[in-house]
N, C-alpha and C. Protein backbone atom coordinates (compact mmCIF):
# COMPACT_ATOMS: atom_id res chain seq x y z
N UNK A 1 -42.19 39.60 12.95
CA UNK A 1 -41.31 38.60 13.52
C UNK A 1 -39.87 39.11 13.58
N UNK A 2 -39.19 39.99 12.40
CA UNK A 2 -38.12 40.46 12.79
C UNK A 2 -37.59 41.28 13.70
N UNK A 3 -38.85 42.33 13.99
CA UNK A 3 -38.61 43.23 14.52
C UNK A 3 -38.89 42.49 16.21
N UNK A 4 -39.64 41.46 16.61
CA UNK A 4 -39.11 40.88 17.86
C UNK A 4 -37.79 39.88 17.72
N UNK A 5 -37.45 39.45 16.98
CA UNK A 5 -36.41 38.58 16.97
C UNK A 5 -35.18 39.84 17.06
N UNK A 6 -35.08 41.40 17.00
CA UNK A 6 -34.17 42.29 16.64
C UNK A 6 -33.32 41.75 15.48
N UNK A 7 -33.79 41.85 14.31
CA UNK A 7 -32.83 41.30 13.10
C UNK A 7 -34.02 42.23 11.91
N UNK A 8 -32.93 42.01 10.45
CA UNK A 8 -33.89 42.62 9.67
C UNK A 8 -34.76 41.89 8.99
N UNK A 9 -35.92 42.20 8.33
CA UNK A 9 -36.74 41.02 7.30
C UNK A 9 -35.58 40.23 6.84
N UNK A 10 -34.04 40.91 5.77
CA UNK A 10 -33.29 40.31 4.89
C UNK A 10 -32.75 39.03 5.53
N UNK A 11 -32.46 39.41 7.01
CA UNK A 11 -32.07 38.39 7.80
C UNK A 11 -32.92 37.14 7.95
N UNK A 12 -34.14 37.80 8.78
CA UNK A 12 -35.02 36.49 8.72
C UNK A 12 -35.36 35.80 7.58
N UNK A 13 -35.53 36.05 6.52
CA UNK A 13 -35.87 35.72 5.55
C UNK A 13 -34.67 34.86 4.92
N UNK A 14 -33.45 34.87 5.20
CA UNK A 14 -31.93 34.18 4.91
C UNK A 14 -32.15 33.13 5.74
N UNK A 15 -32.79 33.31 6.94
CA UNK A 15 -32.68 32.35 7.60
C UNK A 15 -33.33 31.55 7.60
N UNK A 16 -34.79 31.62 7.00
CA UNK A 16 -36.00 30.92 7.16
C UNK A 16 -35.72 29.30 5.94
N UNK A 17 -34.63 30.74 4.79
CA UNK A 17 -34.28 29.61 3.26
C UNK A 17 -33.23 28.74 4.12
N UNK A 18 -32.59 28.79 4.70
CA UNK A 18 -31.81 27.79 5.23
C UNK A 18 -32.25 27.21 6.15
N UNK A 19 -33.31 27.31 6.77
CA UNK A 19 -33.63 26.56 7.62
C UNK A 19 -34.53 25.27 6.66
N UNK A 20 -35.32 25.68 5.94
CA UNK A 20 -35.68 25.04 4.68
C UNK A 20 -34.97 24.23 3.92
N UNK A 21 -34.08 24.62 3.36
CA UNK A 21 -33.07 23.90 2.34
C UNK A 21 -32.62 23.19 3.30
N UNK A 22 -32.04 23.19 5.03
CA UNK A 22 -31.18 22.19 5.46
C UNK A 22 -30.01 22.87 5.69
N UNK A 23 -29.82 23.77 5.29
CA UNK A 23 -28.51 24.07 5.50
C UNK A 23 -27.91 25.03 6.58
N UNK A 24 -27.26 24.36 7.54
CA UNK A 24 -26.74 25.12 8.42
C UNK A 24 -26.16 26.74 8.75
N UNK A 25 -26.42 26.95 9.87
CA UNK A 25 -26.34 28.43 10.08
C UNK A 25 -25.13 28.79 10.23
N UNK A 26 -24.31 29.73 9.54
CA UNK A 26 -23.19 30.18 9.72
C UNK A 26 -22.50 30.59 11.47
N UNK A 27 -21.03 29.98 11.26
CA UNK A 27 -20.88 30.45 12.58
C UNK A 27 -20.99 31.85 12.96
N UNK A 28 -21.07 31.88 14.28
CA UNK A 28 -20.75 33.51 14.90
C UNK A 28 -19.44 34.23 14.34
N UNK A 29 -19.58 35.47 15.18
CA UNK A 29 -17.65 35.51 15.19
C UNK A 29 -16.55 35.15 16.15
N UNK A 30 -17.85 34.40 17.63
CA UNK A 30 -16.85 33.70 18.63
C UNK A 30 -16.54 32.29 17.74
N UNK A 31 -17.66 31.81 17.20
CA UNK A 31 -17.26 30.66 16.89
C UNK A 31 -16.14 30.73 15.69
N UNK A 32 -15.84 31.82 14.85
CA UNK A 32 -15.26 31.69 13.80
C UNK A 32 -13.26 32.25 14.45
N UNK A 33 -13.60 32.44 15.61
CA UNK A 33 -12.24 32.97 15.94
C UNK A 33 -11.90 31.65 16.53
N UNK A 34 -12.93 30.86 17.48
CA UNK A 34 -12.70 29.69 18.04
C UNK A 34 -12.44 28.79 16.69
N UNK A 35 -12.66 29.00 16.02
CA UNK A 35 -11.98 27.84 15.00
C UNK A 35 -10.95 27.88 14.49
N UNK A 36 -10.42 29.23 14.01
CA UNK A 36 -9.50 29.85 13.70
C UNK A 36 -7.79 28.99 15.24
N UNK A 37 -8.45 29.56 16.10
CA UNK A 37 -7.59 29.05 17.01
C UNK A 37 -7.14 27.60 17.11
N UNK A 38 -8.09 27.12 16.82
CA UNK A 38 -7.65 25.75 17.13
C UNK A 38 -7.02 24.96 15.50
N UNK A 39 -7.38 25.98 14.48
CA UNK A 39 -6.56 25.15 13.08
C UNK A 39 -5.32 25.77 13.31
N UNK A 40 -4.72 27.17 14.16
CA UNK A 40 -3.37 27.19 13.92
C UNK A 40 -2.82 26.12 15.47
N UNK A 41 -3.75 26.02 16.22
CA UNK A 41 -2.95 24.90 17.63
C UNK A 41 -2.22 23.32 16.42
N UNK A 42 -3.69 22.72 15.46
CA UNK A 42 -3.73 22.08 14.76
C UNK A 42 -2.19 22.14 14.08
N UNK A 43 -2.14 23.27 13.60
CA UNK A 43 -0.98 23.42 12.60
C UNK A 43 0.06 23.43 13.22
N UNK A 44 0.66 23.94 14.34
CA UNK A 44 1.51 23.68 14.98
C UNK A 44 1.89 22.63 15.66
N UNK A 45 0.90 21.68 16.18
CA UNK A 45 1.20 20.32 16.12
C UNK A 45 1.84 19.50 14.98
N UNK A 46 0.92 19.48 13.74
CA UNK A 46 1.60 19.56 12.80
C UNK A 46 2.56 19.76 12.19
N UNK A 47 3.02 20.71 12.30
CA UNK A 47 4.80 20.86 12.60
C UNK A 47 5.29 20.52 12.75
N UNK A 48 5.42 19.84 14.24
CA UNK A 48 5.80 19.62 15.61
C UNK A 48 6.14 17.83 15.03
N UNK A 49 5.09 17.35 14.25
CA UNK A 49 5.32 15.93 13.78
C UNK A 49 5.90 15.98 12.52
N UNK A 50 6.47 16.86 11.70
CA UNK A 50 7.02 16.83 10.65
C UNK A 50 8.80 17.15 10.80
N UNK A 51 8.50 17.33 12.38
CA UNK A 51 10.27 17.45 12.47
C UNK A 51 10.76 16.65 13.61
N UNK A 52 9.65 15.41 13.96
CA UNK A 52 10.21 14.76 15.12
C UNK A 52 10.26 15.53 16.06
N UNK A 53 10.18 16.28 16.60
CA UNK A 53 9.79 16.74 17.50
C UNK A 53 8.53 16.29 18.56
N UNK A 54 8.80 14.95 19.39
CA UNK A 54 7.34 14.34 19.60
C UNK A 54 7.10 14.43 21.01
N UNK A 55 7.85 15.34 21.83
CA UNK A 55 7.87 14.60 23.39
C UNK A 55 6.53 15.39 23.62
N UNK A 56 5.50 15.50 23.96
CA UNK A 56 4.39 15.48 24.37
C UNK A 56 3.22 15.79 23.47
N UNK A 57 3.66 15.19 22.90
CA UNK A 57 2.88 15.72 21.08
C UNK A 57 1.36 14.85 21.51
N UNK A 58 1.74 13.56 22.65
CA UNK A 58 0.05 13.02 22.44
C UNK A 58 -1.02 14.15 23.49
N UNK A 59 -0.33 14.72 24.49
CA UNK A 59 -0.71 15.79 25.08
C UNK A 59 -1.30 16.84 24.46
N UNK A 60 -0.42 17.52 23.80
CA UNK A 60 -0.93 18.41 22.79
C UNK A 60 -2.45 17.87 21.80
N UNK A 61 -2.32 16.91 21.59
CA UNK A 61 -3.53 16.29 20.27
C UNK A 61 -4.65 16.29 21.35
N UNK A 62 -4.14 15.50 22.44
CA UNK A 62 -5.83 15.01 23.47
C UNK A 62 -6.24 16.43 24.20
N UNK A 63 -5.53 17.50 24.04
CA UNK A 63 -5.72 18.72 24.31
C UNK A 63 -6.68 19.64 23.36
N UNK A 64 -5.97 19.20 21.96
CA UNK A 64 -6.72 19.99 20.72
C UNK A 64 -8.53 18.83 20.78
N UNK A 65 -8.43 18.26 20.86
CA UNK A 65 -9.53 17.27 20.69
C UNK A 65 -10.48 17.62 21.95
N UNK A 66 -10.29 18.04 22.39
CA UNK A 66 -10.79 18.40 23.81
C UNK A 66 -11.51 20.25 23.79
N UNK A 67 -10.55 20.74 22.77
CA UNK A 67 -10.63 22.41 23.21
C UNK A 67 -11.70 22.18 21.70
N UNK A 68 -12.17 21.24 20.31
CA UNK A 68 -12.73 21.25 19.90
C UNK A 68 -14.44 20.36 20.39
């Protein structure tokens, strides 16, 4: 099975216990950069409301809510 899936036994076998236990599969590394991106958009909004700074701040949020 590993060797058609191209992965190793250690892999499948990591995967099989989590698929078991319930517990979700780790992101990729698109997904882990895509997240990455959007907690510093996050944070800079954030900012952005800690200094009054608000003129299109609801733009920015329905933007981040959107790109998640």
């Amino acid at each position: 099975m590993a060797l058609d899936k191209g992965i190793t036994v250690s892999e499948l076998l990591r995967r099989a216990l989590r698929a078991y236990s319930g517990m979700p599969e780790p992101l990729s590394e698109e997904g882990r950069v895509c997240v990455a991106g959007l907690r510093r958009h996050i944070n800079q909004i954030e900012a952005r409301i800690g200094t009054g700074a608000d003129a299109g701040l609801a733009a920015d949020i329905a933007q981040a809510r959107n790109d998640a």
